[in-house]
Protein backbone atom coordinates (compact mmCIF):
# COMPACT_ATOMS: atom_id res chain seq x y z
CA UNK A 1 0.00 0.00 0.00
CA UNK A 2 1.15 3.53 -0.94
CA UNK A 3 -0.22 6.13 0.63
CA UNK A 4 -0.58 9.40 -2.35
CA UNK A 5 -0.31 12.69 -1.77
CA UNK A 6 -3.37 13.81 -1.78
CA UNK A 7 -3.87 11.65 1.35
CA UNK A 8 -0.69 12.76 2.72
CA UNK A 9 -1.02 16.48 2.23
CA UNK A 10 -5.06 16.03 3.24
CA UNK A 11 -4.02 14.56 6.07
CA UNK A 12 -1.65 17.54 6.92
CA UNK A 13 -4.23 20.05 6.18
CA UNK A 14 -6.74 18.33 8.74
CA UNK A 15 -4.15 18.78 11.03
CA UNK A 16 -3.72 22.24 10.24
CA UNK A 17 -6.90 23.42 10.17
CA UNK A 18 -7.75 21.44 13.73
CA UNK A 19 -4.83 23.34 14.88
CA UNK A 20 -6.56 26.73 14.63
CA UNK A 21 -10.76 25.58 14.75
CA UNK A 22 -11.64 27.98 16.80
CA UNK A 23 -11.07 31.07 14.43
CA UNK A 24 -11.04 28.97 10.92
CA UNK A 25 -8.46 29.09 8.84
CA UNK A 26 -8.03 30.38 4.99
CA UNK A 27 -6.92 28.54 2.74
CA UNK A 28 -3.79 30.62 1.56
CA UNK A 29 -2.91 30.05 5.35
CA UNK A 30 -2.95 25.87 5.18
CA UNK A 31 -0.91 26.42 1.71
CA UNK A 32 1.78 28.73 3.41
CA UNK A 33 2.28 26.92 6.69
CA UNK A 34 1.94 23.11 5.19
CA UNK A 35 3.92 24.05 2.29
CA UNK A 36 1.48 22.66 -0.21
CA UNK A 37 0.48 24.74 -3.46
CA UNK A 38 -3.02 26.61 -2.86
CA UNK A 39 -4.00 24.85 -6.90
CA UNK A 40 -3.16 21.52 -5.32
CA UNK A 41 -5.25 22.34 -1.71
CA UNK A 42 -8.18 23.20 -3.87
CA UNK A 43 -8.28 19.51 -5.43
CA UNK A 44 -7.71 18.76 -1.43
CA UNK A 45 -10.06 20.86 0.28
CA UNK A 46 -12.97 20.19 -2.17
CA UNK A 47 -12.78 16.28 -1.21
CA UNK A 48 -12.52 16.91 2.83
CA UNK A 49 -15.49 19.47 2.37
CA UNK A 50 -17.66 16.56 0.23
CA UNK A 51 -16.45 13.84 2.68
CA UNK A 52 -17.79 16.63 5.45
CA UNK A 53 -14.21 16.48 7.51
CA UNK A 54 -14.15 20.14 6.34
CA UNK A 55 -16.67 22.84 6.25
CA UNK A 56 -16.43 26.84 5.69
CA UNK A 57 -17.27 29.11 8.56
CA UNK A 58 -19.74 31.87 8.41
CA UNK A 59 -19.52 35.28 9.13
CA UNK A 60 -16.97 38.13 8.43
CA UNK A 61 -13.78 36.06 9.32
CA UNK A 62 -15.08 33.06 7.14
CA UNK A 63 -12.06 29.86 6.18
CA UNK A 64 -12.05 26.56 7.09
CA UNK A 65 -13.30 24.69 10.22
CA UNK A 66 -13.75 21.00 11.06
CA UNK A 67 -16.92 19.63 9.82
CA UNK A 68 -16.92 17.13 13.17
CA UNK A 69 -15.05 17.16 16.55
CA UNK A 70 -11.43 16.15 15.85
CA UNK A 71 -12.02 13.08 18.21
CA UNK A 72 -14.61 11.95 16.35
CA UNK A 73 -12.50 11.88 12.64
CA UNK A 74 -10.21 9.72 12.11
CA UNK A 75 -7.31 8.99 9.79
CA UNK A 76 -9.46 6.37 7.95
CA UNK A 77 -12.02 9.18 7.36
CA UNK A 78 -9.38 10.95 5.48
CA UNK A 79 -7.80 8.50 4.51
CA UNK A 80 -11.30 7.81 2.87
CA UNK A 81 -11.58 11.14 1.46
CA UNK A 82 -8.99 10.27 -1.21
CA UNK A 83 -9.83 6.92 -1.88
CA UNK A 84 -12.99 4.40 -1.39
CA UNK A 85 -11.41 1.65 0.06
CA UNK A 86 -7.27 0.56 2.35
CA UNK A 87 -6.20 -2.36 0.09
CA UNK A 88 -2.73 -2.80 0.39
CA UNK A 89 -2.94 -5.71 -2.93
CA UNK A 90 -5.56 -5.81 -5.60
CA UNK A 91 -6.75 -9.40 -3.60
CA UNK A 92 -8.38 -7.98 -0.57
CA UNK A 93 -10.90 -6.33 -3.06
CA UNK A 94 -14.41 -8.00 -2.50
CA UNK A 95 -14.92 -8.28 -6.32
CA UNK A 96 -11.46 -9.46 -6.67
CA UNK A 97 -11.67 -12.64 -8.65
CA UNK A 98 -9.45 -15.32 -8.19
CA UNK A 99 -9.28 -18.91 -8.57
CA UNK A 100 -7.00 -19.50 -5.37
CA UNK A 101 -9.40 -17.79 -3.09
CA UNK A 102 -10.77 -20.07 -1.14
CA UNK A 103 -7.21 -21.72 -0.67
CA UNK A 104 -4.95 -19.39 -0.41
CA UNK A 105 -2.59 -18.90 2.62
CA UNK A 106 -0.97 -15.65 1.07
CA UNK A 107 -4.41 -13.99 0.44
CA UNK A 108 -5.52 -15.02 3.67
CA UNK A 109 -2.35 -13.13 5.19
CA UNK A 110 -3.03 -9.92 2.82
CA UNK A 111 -6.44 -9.68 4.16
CA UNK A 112 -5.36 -10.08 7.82
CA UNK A 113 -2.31 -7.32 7.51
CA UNK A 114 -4.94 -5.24 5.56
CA UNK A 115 -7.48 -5.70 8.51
CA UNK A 116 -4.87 -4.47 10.85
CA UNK A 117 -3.90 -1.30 8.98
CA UNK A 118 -7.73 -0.09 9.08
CA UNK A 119 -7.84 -1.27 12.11
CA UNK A 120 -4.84 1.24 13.35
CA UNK A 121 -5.91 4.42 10.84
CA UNK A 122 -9.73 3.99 12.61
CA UNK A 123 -7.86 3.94 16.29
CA UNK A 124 -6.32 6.94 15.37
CA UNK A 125 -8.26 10.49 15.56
CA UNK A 126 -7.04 13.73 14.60
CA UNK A 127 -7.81 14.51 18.09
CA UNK A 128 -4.56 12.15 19.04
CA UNK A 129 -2.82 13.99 16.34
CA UNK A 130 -2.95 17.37 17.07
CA UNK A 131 -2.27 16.41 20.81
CA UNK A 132 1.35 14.95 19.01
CA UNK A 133 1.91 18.48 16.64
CA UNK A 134 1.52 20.53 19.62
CA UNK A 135 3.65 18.87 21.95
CA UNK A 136 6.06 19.05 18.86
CA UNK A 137 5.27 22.73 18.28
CA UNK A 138 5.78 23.28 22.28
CA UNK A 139 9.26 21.35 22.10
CA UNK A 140 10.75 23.27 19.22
């Protein structure tokens, strides 16, 4: 399994918006402090916002503010955003077809390491996350 960049750099964003919820954040501010170009966040932003991580604040300081609570997202969710499904070989697909299934050790291993990544990404919120990047920030 790779994880892209979109997932990577969505994943950063999250961050960086949960970082500052309370006054919402702009856009042009997530580009300049996660180093990501603001034509690239759009493609980002607009599949948080439809996956409702993301939403925009009203009023005259309007940006970005978490669509949920940040302990009740988790990496999966964005994870999710990006793509539909983890599958870390084409095998674990439900509509994979294969004539081994039903006796294959291997595929039985891919699904169990698979079920263990989801397993980890849905244990971990951005809540747990932001806890880490400001004990980082605090430390620097």
């Amino acid at each position: 399994m790779k994880v892209n960049t979109l997932q990577r750099y969505g994943l950063r964003a999250m961050i960086e918006v949960a970082l500052h919820n309370q006054d919402g954040l702009f856009q042009k501010d997530i580009a300049k402090n996660q180093n990501i170009s603001n034509r690239y966040l759009d493609h980002i932003i607009s599949r948080l916002k439809a996956a409702g991580l993301l939403k925009n604040k009203s009023g005259k300081k309007s940006g970005y503010i978490l669509g949920r609570k940040p302990e009740d997202i988790t990496v999966l969710d964005i994870m999710n955003a990006f793509q539909t499904d983890v599958q870390i070989v084409d095998c674990v697909d439900a509509d994979f077809e294969c004539e081994k299934k039903e006796t294959c050790v291997v595929g039985k291993f891919w699904w169990d390491l698979n079920g263990c990544i989801k397993t980890f990404l849905e244990a971990t919120s951005l809540k747990s996350l932001v806890f880490q990047q400001n004990q980082v920030n605090e430390a620097v």
